[in-house]
C-alpha atoms as a PDB file:
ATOM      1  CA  UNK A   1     -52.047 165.502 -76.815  1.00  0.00           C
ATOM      2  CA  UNK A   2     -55.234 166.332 -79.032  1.00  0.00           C
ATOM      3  CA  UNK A   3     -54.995 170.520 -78.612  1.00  0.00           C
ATOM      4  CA  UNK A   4     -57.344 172.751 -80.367  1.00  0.00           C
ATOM      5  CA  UNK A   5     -55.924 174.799 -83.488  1.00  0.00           C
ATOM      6  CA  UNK A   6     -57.132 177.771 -82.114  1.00  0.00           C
ATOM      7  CA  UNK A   7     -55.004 177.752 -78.984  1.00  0.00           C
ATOM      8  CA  UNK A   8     -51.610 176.836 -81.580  1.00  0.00           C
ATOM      9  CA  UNK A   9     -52.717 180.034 -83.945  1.00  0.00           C
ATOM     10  CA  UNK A  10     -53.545 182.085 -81.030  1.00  0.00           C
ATOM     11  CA  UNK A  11     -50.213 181.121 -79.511  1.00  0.00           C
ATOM     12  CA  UNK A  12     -48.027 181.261 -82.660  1.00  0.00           C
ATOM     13  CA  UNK A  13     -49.836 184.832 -83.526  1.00  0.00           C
ATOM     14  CA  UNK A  14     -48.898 186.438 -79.776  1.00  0.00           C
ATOM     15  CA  UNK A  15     -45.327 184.867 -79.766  1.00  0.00           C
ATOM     16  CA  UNK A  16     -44.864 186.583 -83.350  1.00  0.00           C
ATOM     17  CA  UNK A  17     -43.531 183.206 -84.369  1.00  0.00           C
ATOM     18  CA  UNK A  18     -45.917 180.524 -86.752  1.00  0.00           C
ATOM     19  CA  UNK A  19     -47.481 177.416 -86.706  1.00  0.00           C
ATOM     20  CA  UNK A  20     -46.505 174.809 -89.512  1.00  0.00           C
ATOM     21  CA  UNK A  21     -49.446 173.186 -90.618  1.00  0.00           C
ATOM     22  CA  UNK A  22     -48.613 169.343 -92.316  1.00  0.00           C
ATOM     23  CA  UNK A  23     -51.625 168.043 -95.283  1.00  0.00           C
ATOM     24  CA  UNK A  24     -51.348 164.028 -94.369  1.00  0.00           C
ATOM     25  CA  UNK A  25     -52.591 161.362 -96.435  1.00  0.00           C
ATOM     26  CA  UNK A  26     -51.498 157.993 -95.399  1.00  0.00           C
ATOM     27  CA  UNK A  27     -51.365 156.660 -91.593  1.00  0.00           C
ATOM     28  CA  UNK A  28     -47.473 157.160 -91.923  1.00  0.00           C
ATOM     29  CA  UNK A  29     -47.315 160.876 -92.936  1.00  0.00           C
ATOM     30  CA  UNK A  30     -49.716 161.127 -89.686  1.00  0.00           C
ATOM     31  CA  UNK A  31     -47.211 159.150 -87.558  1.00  0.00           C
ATOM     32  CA  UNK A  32     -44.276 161.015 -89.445  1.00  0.00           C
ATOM     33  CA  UNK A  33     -45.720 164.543 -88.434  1.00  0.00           C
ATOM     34  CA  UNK A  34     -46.019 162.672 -84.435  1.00  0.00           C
ATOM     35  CA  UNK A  35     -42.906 161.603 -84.281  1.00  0.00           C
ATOM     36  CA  UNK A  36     -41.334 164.946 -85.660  1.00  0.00           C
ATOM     37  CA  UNK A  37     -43.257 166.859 -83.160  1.00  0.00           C
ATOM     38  CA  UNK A  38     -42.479 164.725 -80.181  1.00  0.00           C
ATOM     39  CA  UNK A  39     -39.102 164.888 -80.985  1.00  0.00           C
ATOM     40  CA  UNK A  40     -38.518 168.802 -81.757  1.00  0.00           C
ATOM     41  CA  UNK A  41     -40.985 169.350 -78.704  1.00  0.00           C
ATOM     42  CA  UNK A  42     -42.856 171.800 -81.155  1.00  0.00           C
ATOM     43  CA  UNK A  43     -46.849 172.320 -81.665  1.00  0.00           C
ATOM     44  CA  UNK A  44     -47.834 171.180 -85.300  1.00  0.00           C
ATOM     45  CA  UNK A  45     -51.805 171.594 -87.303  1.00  0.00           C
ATOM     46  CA  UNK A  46     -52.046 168.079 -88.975  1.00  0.00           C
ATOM     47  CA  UNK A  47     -54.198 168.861 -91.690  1.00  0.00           C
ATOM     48  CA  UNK A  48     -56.873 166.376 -93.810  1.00  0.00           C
ATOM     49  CA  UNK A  49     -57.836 167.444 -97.032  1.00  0.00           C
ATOM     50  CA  UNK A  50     -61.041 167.036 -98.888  1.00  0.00           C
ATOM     51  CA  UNK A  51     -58.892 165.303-101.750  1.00  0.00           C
ATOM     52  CA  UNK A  52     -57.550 162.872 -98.967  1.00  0.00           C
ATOM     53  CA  UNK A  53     -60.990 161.962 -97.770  1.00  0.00           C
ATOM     54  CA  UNK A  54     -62.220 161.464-101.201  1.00  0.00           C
ATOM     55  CA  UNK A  55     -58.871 158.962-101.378  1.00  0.00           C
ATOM     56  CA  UNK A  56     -59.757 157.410 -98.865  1.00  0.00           C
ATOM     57  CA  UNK A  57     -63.319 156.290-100.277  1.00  0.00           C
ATOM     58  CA  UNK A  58     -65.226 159.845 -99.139  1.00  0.00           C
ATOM     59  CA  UNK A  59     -64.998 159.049 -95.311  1.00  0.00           C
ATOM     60  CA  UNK A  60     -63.357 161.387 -93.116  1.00  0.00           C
ATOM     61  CA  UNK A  61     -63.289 159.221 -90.255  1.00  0.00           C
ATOM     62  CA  UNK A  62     -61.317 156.537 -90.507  1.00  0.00           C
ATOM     63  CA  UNK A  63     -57.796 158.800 -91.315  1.00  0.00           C
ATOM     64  CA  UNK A  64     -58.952 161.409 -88.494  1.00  0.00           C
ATOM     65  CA  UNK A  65     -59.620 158.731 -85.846  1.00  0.00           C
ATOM     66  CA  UNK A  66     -55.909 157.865 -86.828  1.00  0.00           C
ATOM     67  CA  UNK A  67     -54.642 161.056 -86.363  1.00  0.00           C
ATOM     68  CA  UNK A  68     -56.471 161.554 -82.794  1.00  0.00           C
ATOM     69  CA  UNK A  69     -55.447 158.535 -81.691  1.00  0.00           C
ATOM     70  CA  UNK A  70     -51.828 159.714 -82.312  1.00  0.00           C
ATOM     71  CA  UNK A  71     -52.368 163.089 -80.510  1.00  0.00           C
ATOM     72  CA  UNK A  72     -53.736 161.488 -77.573  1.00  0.00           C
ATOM     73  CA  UNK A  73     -51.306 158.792 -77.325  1.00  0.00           C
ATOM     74  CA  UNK A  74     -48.110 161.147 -77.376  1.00  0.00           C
ATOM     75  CA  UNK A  75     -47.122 164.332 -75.608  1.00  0.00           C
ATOM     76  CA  UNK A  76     -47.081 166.142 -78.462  1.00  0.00           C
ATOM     77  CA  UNK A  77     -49.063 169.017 -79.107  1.00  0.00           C
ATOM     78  CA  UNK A  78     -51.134 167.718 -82.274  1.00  0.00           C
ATOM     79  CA  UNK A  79     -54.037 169.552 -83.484  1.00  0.00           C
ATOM     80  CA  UNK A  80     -56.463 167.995 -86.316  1.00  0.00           C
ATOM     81  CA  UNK A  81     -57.577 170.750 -89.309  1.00  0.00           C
ATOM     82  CA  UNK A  82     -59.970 169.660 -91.998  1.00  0.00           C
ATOM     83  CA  UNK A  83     -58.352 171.682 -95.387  1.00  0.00           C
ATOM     84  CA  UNK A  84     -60.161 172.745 -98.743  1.00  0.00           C
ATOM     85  CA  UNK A  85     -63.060 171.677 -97.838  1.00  0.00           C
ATOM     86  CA  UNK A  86     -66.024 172.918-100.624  1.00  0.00           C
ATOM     87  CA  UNK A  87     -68.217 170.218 -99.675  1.00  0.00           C
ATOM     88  CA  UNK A  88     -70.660 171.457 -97.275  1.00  0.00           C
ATOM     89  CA  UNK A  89     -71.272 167.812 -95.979  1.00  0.00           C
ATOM     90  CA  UNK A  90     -68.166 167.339 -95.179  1.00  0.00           C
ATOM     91  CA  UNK A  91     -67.977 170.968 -93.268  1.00  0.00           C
ATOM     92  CA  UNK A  92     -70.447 169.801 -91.060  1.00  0.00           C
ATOM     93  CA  UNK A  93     -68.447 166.832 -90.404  1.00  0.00           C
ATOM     94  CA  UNK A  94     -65.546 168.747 -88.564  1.00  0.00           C
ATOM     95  CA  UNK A  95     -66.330 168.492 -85.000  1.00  0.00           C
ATOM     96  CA  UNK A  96     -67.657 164.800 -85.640  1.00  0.00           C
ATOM     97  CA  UNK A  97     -64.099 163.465 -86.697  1.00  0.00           C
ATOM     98  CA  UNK A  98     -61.917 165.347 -84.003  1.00  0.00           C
ATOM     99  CA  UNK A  99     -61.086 168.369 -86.221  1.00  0.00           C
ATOM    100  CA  UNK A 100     -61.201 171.884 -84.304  1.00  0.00           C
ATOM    101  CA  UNK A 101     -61.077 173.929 -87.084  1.00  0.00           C
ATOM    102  CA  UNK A 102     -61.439 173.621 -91.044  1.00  0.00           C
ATOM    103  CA  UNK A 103     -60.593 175.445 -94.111  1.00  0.00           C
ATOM    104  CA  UNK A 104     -63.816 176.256 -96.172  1.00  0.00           C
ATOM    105  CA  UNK A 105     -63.091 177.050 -99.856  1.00  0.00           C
ATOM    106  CA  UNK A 106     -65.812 178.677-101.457  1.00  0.00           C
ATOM    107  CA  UNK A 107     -62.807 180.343-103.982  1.00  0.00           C
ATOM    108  CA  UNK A 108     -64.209 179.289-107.474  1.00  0.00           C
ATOM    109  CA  UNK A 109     -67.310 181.051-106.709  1.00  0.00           C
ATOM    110  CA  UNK A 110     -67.680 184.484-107.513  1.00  0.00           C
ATOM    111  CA  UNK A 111     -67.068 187.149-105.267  1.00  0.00           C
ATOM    112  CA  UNK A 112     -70.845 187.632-104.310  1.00  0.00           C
ATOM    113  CA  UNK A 113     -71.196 184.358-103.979  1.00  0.00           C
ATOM    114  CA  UNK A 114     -68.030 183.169-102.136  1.00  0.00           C
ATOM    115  CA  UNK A 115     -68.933 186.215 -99.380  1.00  0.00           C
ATOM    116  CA  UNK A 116     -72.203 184.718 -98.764  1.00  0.00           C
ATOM    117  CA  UNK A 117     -71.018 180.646 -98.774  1.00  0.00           C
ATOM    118  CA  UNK A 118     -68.488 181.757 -96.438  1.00  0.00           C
ATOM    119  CA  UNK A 119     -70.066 183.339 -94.180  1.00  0.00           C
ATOM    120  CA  UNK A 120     -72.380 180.783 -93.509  1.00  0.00           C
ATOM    121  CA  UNK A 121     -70.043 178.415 -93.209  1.00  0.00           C
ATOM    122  CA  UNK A 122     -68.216 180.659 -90.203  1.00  0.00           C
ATOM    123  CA  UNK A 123     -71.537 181.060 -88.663  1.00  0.00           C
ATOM    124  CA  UNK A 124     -72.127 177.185 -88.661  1.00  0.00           C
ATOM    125  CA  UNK A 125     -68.901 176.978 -87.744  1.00  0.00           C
ATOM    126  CA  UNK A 126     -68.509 179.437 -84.777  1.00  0.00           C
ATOM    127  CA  UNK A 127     -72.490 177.732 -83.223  1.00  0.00           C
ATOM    128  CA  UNK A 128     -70.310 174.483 -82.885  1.00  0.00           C
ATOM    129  CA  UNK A 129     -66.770 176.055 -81.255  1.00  0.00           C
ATOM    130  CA  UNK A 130     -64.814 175.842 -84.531  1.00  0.00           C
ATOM    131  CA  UNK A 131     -61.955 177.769 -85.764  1.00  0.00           C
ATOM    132  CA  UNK A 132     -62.975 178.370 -89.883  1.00  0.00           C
ATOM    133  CA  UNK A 133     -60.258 179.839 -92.119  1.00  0.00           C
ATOM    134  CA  UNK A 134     -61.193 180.631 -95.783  1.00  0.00           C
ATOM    135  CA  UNK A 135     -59.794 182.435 -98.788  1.00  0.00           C
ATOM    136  CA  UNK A 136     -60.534 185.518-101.295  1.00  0.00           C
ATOM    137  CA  UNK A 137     -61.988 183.860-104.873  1.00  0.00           C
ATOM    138  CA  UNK A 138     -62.442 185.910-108.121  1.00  0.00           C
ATOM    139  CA  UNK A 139     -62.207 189.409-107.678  1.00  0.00           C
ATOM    140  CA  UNK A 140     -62.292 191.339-111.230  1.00  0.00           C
ATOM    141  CA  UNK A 141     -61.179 188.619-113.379  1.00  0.00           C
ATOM    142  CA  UNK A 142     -57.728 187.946-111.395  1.00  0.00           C
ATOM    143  CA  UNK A 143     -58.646 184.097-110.655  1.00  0.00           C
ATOM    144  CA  UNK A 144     -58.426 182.506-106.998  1.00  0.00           C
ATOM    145  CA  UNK A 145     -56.191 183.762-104.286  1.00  0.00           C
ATOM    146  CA  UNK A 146     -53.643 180.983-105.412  1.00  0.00           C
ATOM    147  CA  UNK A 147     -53.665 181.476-108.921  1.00  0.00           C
ATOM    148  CA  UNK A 148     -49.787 182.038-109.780  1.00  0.00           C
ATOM    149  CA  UNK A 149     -48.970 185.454-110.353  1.00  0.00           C
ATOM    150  CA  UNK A 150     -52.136 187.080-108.110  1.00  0.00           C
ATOM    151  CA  UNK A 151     -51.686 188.861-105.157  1.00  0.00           C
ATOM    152  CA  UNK A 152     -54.236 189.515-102.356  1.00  0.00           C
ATOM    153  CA  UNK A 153     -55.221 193.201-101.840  1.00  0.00           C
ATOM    154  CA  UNK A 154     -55.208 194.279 -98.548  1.00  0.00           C
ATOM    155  CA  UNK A 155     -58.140 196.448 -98.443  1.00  0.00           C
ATOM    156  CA  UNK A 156     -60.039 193.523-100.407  1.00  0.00           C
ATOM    157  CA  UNK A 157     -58.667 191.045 -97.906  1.00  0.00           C
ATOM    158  CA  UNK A 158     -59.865 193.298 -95.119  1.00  0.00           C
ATOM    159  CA  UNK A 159     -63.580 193.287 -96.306  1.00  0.00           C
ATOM    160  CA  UNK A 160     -63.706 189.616 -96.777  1.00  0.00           C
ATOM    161  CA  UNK A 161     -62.679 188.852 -93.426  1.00  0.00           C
ATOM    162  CA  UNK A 162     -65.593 192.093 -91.565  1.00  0.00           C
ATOM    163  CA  UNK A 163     -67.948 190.278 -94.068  1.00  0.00           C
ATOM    164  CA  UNK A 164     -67.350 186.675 -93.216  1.00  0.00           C
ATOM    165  CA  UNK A 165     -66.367 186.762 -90.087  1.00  0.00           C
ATOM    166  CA  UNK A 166     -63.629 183.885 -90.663  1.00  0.00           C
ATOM    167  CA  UNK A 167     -60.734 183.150 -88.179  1.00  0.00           C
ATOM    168  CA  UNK A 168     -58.015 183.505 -90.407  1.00  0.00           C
ATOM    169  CA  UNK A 169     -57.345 184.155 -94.265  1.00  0.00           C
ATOM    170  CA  UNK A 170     -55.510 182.723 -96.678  1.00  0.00           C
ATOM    171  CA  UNK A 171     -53.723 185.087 -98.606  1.00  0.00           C
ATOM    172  CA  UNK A 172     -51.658 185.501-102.132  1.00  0.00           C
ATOM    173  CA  UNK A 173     -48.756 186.571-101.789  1.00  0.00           C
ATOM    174  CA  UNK A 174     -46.513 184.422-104.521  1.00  0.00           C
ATOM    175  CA  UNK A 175     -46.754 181.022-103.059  1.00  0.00           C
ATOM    176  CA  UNK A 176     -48.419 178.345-105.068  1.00  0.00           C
ATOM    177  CA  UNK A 177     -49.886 174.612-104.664  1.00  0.00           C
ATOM    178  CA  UNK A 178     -48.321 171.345-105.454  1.00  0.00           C
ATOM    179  CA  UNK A 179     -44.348 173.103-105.970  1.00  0.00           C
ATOM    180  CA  UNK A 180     -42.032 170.113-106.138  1.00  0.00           C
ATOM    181  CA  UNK A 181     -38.694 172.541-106.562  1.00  0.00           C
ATOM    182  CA  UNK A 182     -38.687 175.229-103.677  1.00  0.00           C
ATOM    183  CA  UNK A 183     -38.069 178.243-106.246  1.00  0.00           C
ATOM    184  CA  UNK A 184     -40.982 180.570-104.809  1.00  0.00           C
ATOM    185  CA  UNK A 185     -40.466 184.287-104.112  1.00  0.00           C
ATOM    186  CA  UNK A 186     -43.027 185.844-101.499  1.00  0.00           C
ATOM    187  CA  UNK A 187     -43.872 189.240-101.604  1.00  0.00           C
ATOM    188  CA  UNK A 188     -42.825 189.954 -97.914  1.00  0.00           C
ATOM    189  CA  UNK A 189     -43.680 193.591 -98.349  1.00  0.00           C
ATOM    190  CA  UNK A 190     -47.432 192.800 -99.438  1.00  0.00           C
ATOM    191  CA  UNK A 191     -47.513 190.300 -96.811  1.00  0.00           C
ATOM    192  CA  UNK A 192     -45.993 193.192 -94.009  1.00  0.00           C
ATOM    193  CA  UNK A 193     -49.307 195.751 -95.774  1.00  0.00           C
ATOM    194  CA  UNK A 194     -51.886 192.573 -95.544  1.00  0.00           C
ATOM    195  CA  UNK A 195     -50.926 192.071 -91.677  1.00  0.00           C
ATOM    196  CA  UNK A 196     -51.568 195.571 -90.974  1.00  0.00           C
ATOM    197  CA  UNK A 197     -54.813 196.077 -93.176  1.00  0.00           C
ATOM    198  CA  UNK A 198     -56.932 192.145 -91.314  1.00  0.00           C
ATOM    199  CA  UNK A 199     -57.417 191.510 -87.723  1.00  0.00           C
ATOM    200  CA  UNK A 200     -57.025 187.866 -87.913  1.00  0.00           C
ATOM    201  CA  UNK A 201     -54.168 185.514 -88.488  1.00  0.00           C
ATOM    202  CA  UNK A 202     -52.758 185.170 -91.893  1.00  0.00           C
ATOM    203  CA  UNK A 203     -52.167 181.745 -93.753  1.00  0.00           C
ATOM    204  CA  UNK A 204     -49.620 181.236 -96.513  1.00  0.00           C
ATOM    205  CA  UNK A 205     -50.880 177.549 -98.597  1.00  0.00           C
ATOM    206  CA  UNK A 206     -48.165 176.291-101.308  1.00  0.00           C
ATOM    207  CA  UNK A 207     -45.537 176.517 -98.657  1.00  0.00           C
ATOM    208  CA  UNK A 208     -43.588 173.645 -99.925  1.00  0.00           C
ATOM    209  CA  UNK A 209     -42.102 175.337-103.311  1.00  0.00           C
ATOM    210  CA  UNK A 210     -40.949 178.285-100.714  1.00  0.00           C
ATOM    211  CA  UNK A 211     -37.117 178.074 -99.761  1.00  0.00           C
ATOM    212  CA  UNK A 212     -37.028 177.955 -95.674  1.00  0.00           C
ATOM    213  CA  UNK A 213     -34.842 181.288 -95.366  1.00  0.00           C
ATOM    214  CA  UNK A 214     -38.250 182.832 -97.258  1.00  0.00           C
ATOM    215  CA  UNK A 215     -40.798 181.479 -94.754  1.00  0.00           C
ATOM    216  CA  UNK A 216     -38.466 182.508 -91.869  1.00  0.00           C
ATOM    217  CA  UNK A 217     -38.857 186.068 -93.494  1.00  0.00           C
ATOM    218  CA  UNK A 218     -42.536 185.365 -94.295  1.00  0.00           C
ATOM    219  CA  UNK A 219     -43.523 184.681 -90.640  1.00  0.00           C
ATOM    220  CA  UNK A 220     -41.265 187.807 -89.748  1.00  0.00           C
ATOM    221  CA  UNK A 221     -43.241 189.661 -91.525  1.00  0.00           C
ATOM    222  CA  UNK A 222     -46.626 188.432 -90.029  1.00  0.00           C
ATOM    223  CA  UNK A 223     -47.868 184.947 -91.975  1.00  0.00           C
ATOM    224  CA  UNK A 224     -49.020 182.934 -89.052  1.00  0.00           C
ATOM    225  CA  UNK A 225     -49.899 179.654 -89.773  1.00  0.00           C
ATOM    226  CA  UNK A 226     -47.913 178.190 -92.911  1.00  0.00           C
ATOM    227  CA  UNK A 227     -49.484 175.004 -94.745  1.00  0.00           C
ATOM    228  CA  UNK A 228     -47.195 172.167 -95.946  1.00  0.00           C
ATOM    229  CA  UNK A 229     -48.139 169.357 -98.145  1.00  0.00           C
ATOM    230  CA  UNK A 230     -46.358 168.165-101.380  1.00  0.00           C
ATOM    231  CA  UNK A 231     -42.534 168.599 -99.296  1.00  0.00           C
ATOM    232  CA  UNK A 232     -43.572 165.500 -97.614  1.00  0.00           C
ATOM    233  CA  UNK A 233     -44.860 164.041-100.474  1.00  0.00           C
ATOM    234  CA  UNK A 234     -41.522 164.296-102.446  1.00  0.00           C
ATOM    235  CA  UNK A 235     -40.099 163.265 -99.138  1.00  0.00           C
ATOM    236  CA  UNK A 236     -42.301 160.277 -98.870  1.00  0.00           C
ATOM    237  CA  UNK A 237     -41.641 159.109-102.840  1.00  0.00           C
ATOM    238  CA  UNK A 238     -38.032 159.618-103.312  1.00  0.00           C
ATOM    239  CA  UNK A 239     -37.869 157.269-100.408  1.00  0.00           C
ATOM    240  CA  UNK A 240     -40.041 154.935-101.624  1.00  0.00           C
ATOM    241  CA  UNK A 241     -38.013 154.770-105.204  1.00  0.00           C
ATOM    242  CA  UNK A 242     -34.735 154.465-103.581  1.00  0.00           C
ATOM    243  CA  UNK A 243     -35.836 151.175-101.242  1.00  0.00           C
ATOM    244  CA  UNK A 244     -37.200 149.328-104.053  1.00  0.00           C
ATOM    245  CA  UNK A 245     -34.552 150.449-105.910  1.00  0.00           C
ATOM    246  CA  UNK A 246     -32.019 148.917-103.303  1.00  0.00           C
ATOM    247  CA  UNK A 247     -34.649 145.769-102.973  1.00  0.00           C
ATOM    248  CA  UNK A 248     -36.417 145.679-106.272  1.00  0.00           C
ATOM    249  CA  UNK A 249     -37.415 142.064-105.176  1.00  0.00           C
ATOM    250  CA  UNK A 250     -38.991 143.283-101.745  1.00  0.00           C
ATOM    251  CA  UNK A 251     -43.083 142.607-101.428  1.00  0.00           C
ATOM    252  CA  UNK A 252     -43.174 143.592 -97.674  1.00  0.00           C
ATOM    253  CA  UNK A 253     -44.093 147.262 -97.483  1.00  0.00           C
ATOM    254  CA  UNK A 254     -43.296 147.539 -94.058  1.00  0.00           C
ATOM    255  CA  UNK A 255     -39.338 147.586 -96.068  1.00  0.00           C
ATOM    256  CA  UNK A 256     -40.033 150.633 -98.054  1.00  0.00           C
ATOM    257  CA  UNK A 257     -42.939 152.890 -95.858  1.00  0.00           C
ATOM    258  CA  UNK A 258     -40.341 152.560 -92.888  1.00  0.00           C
ATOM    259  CA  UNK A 259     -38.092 154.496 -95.044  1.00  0.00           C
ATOM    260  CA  UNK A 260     -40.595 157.140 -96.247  1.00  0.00           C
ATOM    261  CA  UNK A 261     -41.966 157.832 -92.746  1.00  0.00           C
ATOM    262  CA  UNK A 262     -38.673 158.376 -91.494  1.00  0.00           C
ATOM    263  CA  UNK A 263     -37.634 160.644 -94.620  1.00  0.00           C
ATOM    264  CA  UNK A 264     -40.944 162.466 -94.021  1.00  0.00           C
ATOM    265  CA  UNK A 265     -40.330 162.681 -90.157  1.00  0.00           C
ATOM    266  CA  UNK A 266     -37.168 164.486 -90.713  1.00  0.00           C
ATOM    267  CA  UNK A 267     -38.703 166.783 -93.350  1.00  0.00           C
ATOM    268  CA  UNK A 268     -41.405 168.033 -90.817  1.00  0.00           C
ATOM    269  CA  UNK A 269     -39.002 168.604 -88.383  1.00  0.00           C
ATOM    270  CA  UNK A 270     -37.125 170.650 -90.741  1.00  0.00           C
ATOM    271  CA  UNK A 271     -40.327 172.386 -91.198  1.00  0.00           C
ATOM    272  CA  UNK A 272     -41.576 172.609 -87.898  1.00  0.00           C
ATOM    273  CA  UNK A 273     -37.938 174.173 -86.581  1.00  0.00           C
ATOM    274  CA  UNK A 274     -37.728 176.887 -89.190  1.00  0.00           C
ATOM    275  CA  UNK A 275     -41.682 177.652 -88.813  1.00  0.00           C
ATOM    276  CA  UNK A 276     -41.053 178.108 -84.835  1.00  0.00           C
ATOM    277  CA  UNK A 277     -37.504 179.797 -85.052  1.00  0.00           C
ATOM    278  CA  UNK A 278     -38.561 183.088 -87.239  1.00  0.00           C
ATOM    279  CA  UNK A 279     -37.865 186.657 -85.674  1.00  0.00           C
ATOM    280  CA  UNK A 280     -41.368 188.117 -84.024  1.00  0.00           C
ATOM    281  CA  UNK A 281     -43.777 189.897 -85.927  1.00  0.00           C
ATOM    282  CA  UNK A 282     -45.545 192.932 -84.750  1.00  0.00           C
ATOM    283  CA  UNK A 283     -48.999 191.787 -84.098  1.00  0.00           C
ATOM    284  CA  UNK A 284     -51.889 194.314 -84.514  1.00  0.00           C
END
C-alpha cells in the first residue's frame, strides 16, 4: 500500500528503530525494493532522485506512476520520496507524482542563502501536506554537509532546522555518496550529541559505503531514516556482468534484468532487516 513517509519516520523515530530509504532508477530496482518489502513484511521510503528524473528525459512521472502503482498493488508498506531535488520545478511537482515528502537541496548555496531557499521550500511544502527534509550547505568554508571529512555541528544543525522549519535533516557524520566498498566509519558519538541538540528526525545519505554492524549502531544512536542508493546499484551491475558473462550471446534482457532484480531484491532486504532490527534510541 501507497503510505505517507511521514507516518514510516514518525513510526521508525517512536519505535527508536529506522526507516531504510532505497534511491531507484529503473522499473526493476522499484519492483526489487516491492518485492523485498513484501517479503520481510517491513515499511521501506522508495526514493526518486532529481538525477533519475533527468535520466529519464526530465519527467518525474512516468517512474513515480511506476512506483505507486507497485505500492498500491501489494501489501507492502511503500512510501514514494522525491531526493536532491534543487530544482524548484520539480519541488512543486511532489504531490503531483504521488511523492509525500521530498528532499530539497539548497547545499551549494551559501549559508544565507541556503536558510532562506529552504525555508521556502518547507513553507510550500508544509501549504500542500508534505514532509520536506533538507541539509546544512557551506558553513565557514567546510563545504556541504557530505563533503568527506565534514561533520555537522550540532548547535549549527539546531539553527538550521528553528530557521527552516524542515521535517528532518540530513546530517554529516562520516558517511559519503556513491561508496562502492562499505569502508565508512560514522561518528556515532557526534551523531548521539546531534540527536540531542534537533527536534526532528535525523537522516544519514551515503549509507551504502557504511558496513551494516555501523548503521545498526548508527540508528542506536538516533539516525532515523537511512538513505540507500549505489548498494543496489553494485547489486544490480555485478548481476548484470555475470549473466552476459554466462550468455554472452543473449539479446533478451528479460535473461539478465531477472537476475539483477533478484540480486537487488535480496540486497534491500538485507538492508531493510538490519535498518528495522537496531537497539532503540532515546528519542527527545
Amino acid at each position: 500500500m501507497l503510505c505517507r513517509s511521514a507516518d514510516l519516520i514518525a513510526e521508525a523515530r517512536a519505535s527508536g528503530t529506522g526507516i531504510a530509504a532505497l534511491n531507484v532508477i529503473t522499473l526493476e530496482h522499484a519492483e526489487a525494493v516491492a518485492a523485498a518489502a513484501e517479503a520481510t513484511g517491513l515499511p521501506a521510503i522508495v526514493q526518486i532522485s532529481q538525477n533519475a528524473v533527468r535520466y529519464h528525459g526530465g519527467d518525474v512521472l512516468p517512474l513515480a506512476s511506476a512506483v505507486a502503482a507497485l505500492a498500491e498493488a501489494g501489501a507492502a508498506r511503500l512510501a514514494l520520496h522525491l531526493d536532491h531535488v534543487e530544482d524548484v520545478e520539480l519541488l512543486h511537482r511532489t504531490a503531483e507524482c504521488g511523492a509525500s515528502s521530498v528532499m530539497f537541496d539548497a547545499s551549494r548555496m551559501p549559508d544565507a542563502e541556503n536558510v532562506a531557499a529552504t525555508r521556502r521550500a518547507a513553507q510550500w511544502a508544509h501549504a500542500n501536506g508534505l514532509f520536506v527534509e533538507a541539509e546544512l550547505g557551506e558553513i565557514g568554508g567546510k563545504g556541504s554537509a557530505h563533503t568527506p571529512g565534514v561533520r555537522t555541528d550540532p548547535g549549527d544543525a539546531a539553527r538550521f532546522v528553528e530557521e527552516t522549519g524542515v521535517d528532518a535533516l540530513a546530517v554529516a557524520v562520516g558517511s559519503s555518496h556513491a561508496m562502492v566498498s562499505r569502508t565508512a566509519s560514522l561518528d556515532l558519538e557526534l551523531i548521539a550529541r546531534i540527536h540531542e541538540a534537533v527536534p526532528v528526525p535525523l537522516v544519514l545519505h551515503g549509507s551504502s559505503g557504511v558496513p551494516h554492524a555501523t548503521l545498526r549502531a548508527a540508528v542506536a544512536h538516533g539516525m532515523t531514516k537511512v538513505n540507500i542508493g549505489t548498494l543496489l546499484n553494485v547489486a544490480f551491475t555485478d548481476a548484470v556482468r555475470a549473466g552476459l558473462r554466462e550468455a554472452p550471446e543473449a539479446v533478451d534482457p528479460r535473461r539478465y534484468l531477472s537476475a539483477a532484480r533478484a540480486a537487488v531484491a535480496a540486497a534491500v532486504a538485507e538492508c531493510l532487516t538490519t535498518v528495522t532490527s537496531a537497539a532503540p534510541a532515546t528519542a527527545p
